[in-house]
N, C-alpha and C. Protein backbone atom coordinates (compact mmCIF):
# COMPACT_ATOMS: atom_id res chain seq x y z
N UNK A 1 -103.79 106.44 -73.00
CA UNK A 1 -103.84 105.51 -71.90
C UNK A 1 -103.23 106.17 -70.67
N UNK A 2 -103.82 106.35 -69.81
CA UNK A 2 -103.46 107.02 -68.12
C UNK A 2 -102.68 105.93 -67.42
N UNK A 3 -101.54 106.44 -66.82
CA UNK A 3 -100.68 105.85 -65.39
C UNK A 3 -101.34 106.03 -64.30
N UNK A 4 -102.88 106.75 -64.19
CA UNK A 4 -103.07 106.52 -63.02
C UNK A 4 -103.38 105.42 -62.60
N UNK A 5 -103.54 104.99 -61.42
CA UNK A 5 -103.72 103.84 -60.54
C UNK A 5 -102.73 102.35 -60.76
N UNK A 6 -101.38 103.11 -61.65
CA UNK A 6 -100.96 102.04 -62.14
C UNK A 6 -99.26 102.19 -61.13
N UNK A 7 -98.93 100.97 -60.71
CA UNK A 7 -97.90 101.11 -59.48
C UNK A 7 -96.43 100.56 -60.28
N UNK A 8 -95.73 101.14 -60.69
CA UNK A 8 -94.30 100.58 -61.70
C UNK A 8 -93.58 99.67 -60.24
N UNK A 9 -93.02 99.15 -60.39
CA UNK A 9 -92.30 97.89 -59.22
C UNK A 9 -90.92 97.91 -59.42
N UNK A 10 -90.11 98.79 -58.95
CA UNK A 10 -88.71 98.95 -58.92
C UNK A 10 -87.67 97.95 -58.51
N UNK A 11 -86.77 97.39 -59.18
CA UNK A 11 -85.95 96.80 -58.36
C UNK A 11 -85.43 97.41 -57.52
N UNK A 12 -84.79 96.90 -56.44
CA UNK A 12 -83.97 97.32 -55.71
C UNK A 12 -82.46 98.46 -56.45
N UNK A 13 -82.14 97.28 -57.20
CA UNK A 13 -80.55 98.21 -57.65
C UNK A 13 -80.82 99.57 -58.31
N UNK A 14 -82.68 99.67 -58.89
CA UNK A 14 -82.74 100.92 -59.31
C UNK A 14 -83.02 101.99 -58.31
N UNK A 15 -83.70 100.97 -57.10
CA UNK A 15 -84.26 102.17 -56.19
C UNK A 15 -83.10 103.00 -55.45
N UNK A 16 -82.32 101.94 -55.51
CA UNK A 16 -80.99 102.16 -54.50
C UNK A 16 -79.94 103.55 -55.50
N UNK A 17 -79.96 102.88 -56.43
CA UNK A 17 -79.38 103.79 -57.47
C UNK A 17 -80.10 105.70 -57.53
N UNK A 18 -81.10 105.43 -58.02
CA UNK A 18 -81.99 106.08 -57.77
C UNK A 18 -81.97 107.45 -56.65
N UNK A 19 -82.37 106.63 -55.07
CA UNK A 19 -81.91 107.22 -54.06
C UNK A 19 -80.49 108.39 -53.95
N UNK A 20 -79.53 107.43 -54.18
CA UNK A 20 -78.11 107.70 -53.99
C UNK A 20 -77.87 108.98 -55.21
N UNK A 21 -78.17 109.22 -56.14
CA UNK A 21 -78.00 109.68 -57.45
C UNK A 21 -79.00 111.22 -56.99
N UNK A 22 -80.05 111.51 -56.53
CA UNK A 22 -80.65 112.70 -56.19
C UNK A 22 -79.99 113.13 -55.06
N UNK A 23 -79.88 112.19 -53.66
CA UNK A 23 -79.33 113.09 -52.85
C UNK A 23 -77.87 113.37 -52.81
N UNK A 24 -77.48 113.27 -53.70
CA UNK A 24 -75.84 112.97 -53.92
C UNK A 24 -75.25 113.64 -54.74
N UNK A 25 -76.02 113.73 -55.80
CA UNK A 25 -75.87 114.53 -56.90
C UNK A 25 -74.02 113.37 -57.61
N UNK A 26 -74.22 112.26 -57.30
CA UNK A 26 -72.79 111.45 -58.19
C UNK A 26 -72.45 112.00 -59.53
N UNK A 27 -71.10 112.00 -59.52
CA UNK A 27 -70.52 112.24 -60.88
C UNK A 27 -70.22 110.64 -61.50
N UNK A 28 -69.90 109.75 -60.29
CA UNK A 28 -69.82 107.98 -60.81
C UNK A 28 -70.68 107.79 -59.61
N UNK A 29 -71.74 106.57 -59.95
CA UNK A 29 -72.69 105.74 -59.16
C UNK A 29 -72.53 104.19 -59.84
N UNK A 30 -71.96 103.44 -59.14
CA UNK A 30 -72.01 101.72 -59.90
C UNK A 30 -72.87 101.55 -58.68
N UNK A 31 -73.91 100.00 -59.21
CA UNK A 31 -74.59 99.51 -58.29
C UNK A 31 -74.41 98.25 -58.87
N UNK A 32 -73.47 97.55 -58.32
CA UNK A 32 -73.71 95.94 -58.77
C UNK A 32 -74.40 95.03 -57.50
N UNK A 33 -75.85 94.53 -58.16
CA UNK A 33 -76.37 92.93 -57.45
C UNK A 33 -75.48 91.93 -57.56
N UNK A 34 -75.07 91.39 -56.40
CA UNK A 34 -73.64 90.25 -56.05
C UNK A 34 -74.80 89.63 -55.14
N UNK A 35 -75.81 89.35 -55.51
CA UNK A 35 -76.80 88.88 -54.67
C UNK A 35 -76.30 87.32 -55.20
N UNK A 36 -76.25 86.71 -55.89
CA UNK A 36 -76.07 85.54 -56.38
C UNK A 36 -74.94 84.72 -56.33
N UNK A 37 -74.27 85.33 -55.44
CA UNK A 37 -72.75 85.08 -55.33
C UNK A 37 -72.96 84.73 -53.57
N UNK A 38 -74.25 84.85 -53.08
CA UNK A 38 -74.68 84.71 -51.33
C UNK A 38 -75.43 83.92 -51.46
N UNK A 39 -76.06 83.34 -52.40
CA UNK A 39 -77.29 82.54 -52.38
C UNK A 39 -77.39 81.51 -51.49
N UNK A 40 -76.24 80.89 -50.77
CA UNK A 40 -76.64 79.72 -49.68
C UNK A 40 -76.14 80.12 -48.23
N UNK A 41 -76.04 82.07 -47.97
CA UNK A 41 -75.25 82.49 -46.96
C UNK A 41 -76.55 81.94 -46.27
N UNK A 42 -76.00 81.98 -45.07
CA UNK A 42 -77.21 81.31 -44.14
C UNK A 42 -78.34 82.50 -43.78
N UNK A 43 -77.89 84.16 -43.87
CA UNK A 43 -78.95 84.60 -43.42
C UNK A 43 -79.88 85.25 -44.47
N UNK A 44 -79.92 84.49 -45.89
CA UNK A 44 -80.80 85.01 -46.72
C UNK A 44 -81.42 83.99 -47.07
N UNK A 45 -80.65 82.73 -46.64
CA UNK A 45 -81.50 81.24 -47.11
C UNK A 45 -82.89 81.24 -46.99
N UNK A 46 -83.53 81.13 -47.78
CA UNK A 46 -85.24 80.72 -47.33
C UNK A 46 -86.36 82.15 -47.71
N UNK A 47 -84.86 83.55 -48.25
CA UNK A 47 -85.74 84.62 -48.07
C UNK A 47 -86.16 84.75 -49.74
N UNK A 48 -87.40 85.45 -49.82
CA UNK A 48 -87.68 85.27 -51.28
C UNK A 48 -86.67 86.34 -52.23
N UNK A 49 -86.23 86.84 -51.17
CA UNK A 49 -86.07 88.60 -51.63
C UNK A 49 -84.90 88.03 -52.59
N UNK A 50 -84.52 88.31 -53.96
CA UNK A 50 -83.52 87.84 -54.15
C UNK A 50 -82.63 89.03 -54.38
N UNK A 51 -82.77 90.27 -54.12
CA UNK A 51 -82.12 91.51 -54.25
C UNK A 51 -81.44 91.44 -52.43
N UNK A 52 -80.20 90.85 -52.37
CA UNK A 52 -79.85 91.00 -50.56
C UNK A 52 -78.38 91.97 -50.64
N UNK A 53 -77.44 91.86 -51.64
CA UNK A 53 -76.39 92.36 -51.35
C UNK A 53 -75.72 92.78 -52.44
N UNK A 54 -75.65 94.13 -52.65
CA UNK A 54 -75.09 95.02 -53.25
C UNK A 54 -73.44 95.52 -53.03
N UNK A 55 -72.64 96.09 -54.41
CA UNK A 55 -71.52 96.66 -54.22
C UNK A 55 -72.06 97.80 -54.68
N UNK A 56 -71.53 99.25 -54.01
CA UNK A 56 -71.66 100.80 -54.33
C UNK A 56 -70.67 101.06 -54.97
N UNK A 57 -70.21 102.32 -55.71
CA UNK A 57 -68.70 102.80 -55.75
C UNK A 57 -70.34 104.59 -56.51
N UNK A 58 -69.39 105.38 -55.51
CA UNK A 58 -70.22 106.48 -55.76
C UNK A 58 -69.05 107.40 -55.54
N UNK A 59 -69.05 108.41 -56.50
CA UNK A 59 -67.97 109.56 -56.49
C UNK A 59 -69.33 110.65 -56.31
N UNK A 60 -68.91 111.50 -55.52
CA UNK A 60 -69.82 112.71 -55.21
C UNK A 60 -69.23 113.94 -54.42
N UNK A 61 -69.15 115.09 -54.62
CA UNK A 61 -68.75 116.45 -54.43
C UNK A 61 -69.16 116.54 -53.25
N UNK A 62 -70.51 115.64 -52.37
CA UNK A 62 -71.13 116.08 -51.30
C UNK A 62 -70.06 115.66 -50.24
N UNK A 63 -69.17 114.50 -50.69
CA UNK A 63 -68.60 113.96 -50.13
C UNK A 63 -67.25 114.31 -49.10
N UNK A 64 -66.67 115.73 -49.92
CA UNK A 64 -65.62 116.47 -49.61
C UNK A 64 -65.51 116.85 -48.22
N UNK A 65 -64.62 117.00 -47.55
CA UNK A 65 -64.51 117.28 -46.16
C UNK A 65 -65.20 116.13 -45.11
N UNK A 66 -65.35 115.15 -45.52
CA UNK A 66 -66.33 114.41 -45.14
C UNK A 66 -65.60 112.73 -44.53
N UNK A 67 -65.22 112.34 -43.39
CA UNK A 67 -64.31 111.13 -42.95
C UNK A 67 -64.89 110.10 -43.69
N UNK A 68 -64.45 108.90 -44.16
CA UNK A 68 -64.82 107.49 -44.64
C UNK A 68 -66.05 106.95 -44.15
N UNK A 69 -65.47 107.38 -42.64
CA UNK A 69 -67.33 106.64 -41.78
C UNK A 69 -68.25 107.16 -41.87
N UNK A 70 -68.21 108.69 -41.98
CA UNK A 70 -69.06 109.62 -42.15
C UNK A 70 -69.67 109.12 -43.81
N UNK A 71 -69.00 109.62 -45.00
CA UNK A 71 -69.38 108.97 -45.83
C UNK A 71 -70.33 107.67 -45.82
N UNK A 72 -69.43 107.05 -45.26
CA UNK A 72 -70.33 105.70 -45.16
C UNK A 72 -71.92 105.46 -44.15
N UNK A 73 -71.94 106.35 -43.42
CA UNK A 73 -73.43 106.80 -42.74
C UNK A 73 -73.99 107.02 -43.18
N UNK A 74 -73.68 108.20 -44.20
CA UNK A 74 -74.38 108.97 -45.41
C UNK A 74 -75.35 108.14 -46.27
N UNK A 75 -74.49 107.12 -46.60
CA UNK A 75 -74.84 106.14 -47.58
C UNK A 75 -75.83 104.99 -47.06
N UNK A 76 -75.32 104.64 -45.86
CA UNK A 76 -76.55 103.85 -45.29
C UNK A 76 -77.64 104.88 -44.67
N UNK A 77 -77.67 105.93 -44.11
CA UNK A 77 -78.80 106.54 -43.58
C UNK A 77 -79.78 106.91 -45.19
N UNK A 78 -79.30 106.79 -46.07
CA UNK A 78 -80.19 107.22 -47.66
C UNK A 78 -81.03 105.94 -47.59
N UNK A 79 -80.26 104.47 -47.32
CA UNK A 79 -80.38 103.61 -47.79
C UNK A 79 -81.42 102.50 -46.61
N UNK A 80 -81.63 103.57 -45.47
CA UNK A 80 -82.42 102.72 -44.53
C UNK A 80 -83.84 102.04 -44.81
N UNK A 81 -84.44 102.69 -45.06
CA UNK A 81 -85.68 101.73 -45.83
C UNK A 81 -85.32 100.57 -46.28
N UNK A 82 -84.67 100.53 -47.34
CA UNK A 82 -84.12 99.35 -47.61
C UNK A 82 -83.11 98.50 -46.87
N UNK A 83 -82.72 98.66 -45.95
CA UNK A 83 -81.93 97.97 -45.22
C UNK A 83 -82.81 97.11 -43.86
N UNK A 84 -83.96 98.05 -43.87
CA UNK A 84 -84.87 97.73 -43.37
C UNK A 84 -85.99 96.45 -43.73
N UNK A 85 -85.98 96.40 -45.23
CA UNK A 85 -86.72 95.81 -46.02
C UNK A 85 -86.13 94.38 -47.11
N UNK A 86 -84.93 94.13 -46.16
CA UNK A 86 -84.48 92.97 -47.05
C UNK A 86 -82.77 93.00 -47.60
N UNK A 87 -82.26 94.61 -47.20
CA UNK A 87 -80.89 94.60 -48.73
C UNK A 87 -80.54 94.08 -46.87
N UNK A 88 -79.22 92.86 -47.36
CA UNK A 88 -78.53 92.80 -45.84
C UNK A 88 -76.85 92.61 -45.83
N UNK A 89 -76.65 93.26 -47.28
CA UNK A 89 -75.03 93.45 -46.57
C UNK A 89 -74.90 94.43 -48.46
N UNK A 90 -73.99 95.53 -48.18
CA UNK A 90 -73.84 96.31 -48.76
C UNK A 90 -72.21 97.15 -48.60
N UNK A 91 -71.53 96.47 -50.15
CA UNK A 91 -70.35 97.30 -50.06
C UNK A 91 -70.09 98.17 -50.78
N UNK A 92 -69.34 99.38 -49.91
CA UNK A 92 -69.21 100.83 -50.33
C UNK A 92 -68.03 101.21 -50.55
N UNK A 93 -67.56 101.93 -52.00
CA UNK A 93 -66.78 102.94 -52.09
C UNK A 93 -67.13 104.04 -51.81
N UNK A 94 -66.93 105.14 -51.27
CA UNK A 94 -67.21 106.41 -51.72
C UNK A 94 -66.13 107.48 -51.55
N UNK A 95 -65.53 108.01 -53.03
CA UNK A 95 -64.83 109.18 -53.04
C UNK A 95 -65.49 110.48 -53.47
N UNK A 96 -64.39 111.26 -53.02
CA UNK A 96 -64.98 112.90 -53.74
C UNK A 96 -64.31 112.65 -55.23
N UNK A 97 -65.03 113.79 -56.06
CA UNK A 97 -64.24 113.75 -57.28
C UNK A 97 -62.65 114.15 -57.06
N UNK A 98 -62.11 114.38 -56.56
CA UNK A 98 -61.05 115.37 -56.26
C UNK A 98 -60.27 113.96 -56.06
N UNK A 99 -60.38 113.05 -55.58
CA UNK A 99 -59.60 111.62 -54.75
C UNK A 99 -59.50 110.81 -56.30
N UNK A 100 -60.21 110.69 -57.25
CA UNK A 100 -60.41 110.17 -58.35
C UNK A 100 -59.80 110.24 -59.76
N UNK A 101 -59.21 112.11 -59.37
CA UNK A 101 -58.61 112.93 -60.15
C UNK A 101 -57.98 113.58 -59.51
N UNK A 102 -57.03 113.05 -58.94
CA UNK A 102 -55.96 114.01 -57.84
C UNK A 102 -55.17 115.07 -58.45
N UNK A 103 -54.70 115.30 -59.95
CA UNK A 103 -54.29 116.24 -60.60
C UNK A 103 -55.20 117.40 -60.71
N UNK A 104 -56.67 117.41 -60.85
CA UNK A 104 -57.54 118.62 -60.63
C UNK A 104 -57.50 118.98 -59.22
């Protein structure tokens, strides 16, 4: 049986996951949907999308030398499509491994 012409339909938390995990190369990636915990915020009311708001916590080596905000650009410039497309509030950890394991 062939996959061609056949389109798999990603959730969000995988795409997002996904994303973050190739260009990142994470040693830890959590992606928790806290979408359900917003369900009557006023600016998702009415939207079908039920994937709106995510928690990150991503440990990554790329991260090193790298300020909090900077980090945090990083993470939304991966993540623009989707920010574009419905995710509308997204919280981020992001350390280097080194911050995680301060004895190495």
């Amino acid at each position: 049986m062939s996959s061609r012409g056949v389109t798999a339909v990603l959730s969000r938390a995988s795409r997002i996951r996904s994303k973050l995990q190739s260009a990142l190369e994470a040693t830890v990636l959590e992606v928790d949907d806290v979408s359900s915990q917003h369900a009557g915020h006023a600016a998702v009311r009415g939207n079908s999308d039920k994937e709106t708001h995510f928690n990150v916590k991503i440990v990554s080596p790329k991260f090193e030398g790298q300020s909090l905000v900077k980090r945090h650009r990083i993470v939304y410039d991966l993540l623009a499509d989707e920010l574009q497309s419905g995710l509308h509030a997204l919280s981020i950890v992001a350390k280097t491994p080194r911050e995680t394991n301060p004895s190495k």
